[in-house]
Protein backbone atom coordinates (compact mmCIF):
# COMPACT_ATOMS: atom_id res chain seq x y z
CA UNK A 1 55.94 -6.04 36.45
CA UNK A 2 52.51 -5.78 38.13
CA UNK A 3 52.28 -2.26 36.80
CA UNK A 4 52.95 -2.92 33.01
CA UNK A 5 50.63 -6.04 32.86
CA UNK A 6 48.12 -3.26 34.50
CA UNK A 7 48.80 -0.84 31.44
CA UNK A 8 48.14 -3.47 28.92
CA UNK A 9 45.25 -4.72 30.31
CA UNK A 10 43.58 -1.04 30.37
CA UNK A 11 45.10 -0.42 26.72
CA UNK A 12 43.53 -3.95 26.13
CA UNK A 13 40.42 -2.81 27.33
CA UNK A 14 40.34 0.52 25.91
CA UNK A 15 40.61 -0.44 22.56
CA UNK A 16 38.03 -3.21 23.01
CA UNK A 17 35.63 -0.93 24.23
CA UNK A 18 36.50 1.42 21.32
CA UNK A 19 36.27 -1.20 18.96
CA UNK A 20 32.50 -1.87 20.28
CA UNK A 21 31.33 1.80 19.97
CA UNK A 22 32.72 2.01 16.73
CA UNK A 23 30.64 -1.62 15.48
CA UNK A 24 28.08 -0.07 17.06
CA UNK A 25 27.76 3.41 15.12
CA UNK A 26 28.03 1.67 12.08
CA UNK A 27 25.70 -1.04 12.37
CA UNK A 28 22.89 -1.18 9.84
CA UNK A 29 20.12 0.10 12.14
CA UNK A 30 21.70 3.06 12.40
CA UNK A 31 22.76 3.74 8.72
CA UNK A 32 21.14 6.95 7.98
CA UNK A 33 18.19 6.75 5.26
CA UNK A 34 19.33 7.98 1.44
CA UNK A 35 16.62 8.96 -0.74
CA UNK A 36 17.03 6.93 -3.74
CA UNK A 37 16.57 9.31 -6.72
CA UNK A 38 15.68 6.35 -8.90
CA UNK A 39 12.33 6.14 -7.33
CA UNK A 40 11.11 9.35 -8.67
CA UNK A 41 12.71 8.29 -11.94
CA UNK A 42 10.69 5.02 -11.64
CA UNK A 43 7.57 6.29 -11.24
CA UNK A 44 8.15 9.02 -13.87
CA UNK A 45 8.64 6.23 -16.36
CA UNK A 46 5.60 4.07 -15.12
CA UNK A 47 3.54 7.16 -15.73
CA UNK A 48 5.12 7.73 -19.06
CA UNK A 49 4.60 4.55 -20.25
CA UNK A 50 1.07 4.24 -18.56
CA UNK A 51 1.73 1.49 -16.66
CA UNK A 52 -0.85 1.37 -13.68
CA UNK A 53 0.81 -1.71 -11.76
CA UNK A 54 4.27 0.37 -12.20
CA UNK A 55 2.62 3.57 -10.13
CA UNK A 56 0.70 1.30 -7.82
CA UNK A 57 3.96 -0.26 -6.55
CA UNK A 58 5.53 2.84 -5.68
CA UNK A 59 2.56 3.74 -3.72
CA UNK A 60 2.68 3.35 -0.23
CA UNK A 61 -0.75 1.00 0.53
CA UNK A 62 -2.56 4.50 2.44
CA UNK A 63 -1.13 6.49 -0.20
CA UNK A 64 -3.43 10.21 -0.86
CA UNK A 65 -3.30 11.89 -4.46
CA UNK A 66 -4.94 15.47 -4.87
CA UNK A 67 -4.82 15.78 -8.27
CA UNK A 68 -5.91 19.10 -9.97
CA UNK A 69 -9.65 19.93 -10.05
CA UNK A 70 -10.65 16.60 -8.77
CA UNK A 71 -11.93 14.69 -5.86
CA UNK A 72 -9.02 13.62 -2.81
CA UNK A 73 -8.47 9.73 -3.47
CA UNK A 74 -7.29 7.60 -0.82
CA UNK A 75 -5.37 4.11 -0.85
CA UNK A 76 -3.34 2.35 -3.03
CA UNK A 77 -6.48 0.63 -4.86
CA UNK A 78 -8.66 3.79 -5.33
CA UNK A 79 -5.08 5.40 -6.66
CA UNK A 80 -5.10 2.40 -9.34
CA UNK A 81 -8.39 2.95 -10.46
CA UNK A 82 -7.94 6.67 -11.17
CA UNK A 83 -4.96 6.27 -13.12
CA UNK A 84 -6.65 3.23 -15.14
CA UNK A 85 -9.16 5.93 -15.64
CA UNK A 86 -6.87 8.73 -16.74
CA UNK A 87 -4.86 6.84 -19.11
CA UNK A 88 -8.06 5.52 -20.86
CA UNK A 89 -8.46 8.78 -22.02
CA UNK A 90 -4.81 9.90 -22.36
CA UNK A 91 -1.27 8.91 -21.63
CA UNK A 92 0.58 11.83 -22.10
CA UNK A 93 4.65 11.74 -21.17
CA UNK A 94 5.62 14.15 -18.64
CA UNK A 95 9.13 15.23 -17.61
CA UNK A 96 9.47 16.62 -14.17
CA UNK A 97 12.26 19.02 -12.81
CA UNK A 98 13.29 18.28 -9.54
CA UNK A 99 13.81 21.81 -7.35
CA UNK A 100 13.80 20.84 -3.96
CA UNK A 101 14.22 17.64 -1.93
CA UNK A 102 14.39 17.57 2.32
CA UNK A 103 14.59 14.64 3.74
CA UNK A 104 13.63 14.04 7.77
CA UNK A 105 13.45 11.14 9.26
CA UNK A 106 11.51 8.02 7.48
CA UNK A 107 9.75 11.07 5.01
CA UNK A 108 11.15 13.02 2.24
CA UNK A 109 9.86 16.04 0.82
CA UNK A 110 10.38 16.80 -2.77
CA UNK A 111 8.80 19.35 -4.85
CA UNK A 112 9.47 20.52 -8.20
CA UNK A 113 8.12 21.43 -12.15
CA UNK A 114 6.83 19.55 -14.61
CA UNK A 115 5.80 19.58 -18.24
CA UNK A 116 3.14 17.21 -20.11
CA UNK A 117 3.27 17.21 -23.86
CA UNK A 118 -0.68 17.61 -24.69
CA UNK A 119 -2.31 15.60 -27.82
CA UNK A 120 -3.05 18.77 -29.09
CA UNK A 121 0.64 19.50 -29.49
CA UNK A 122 0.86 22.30 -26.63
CA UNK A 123 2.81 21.40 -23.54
CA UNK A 124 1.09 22.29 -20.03
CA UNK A 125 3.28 23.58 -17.03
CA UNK A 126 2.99 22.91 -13.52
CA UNK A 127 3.87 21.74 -10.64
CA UNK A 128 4.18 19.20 -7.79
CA UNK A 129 4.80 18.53 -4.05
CA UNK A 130 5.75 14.72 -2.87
CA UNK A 131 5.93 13.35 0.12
CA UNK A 132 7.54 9.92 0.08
CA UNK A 133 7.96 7.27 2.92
CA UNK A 134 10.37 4.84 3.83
CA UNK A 135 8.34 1.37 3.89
CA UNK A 136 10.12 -1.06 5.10
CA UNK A 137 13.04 -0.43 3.54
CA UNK A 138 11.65 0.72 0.19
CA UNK A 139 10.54 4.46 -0.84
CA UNK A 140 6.96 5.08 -1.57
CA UNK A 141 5.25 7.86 -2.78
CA UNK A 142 2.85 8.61 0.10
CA UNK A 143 1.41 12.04 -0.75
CA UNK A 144 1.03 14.21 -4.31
CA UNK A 145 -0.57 17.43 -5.45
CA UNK A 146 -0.58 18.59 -8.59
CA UNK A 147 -1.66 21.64 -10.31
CA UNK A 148 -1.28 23.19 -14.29
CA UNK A 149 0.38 26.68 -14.24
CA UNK A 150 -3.00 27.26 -16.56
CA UNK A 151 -6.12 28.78 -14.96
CA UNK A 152 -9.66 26.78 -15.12
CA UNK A 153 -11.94 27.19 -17.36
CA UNK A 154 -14.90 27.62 -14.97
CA UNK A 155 -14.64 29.61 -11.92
CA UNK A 156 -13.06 28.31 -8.88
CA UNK A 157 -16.84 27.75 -5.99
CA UNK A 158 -18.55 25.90 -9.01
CA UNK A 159 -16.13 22.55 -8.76
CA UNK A 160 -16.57 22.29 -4.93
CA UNK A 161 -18.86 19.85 -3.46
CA UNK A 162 -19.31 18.68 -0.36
CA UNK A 163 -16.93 15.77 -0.67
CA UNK A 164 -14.55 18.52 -1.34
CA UNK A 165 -15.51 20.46 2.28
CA UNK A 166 -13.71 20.06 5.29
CA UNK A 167 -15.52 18.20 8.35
CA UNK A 168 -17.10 20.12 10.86
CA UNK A 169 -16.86 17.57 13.22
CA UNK A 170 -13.14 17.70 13.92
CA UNK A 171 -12.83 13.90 12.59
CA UNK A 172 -12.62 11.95 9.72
């Protein structure tokens, strides 16, 4: 009698314990992170429609845009003000083409094509790299280059400036 009361308890045991592990690899803290796609369509459509407070909200609040033939801005404010700026003069739609998204970690990687329809009527080609972060919960866009397919117009030492210059002093 002493042994089968022995077996049960073990069994008993063994599937409590099993039962633990198993709460315990699924348990929300360990839910792997999922890229939602819908944030890239988001912000596609807040840019499309030019809606500044739509892009800022996607932006992670240290956010870093390097857009073509420009200046680096920094922060989710600066960011703002640059795309307040470019839509006074335009808002022109853009669809993007998705061609490669890696996600590691809290980051994802995504890089792809895109085309803007131009007032003039032309379309301009280029393309993009993203790096988004996981903020709390929400994806951000944390990091985005841009560039037209198109060469300048003016050749490429006379838009540097020093802003534009790395730091010689190893900090920033």
């Amino acid at each position: 009698m002493m042994k089968t009361d022995s077996r049960v308890g073990r069994r008993v045991l063994s599937l409590v314990l099993l039962a633990t592990v198993l709460m315990t690899a699924c348990s929300p803290e360990r839910t792997a992170l999922v890229f939602g796609g819908d944030v890239a369509a988001d912000w596609e459509k807040a840019y499309n429609s030019g809606d500044v407070d739509g892009i800022a909200a996607l932006l992670t609040e240290d956010a870093v845009v390097m857009p073509p033939n420009a200046p680096i801005v920094e922060g989710r404010s600066h960011i703002k003000s640059w795309y307040r700026e470019h839509f006074a003069s335009r808002v022109v739609p853009a669809k993007t083409d998705e061609r490669e998204l890696i996600m590691f970690g809290e980051m994802t990687y995504r890089h792809g094509v895109y085309a803007l329809e131009l007032p003039d009527g032309s379309t301009e080609y280029g393309k993009f790299v993203e790096l988004w972060k996981n903020d709390n919960g929400q994806w951000r866009l944390h990091r985005s280059i841009w560039s037209s397919n198109e060469p300048t117009t003016s050749p490429p030492g006379e838009q540097a400036s020093a802003q534009h210059e790395p730091s010689t002093s190893g900090t920033r």
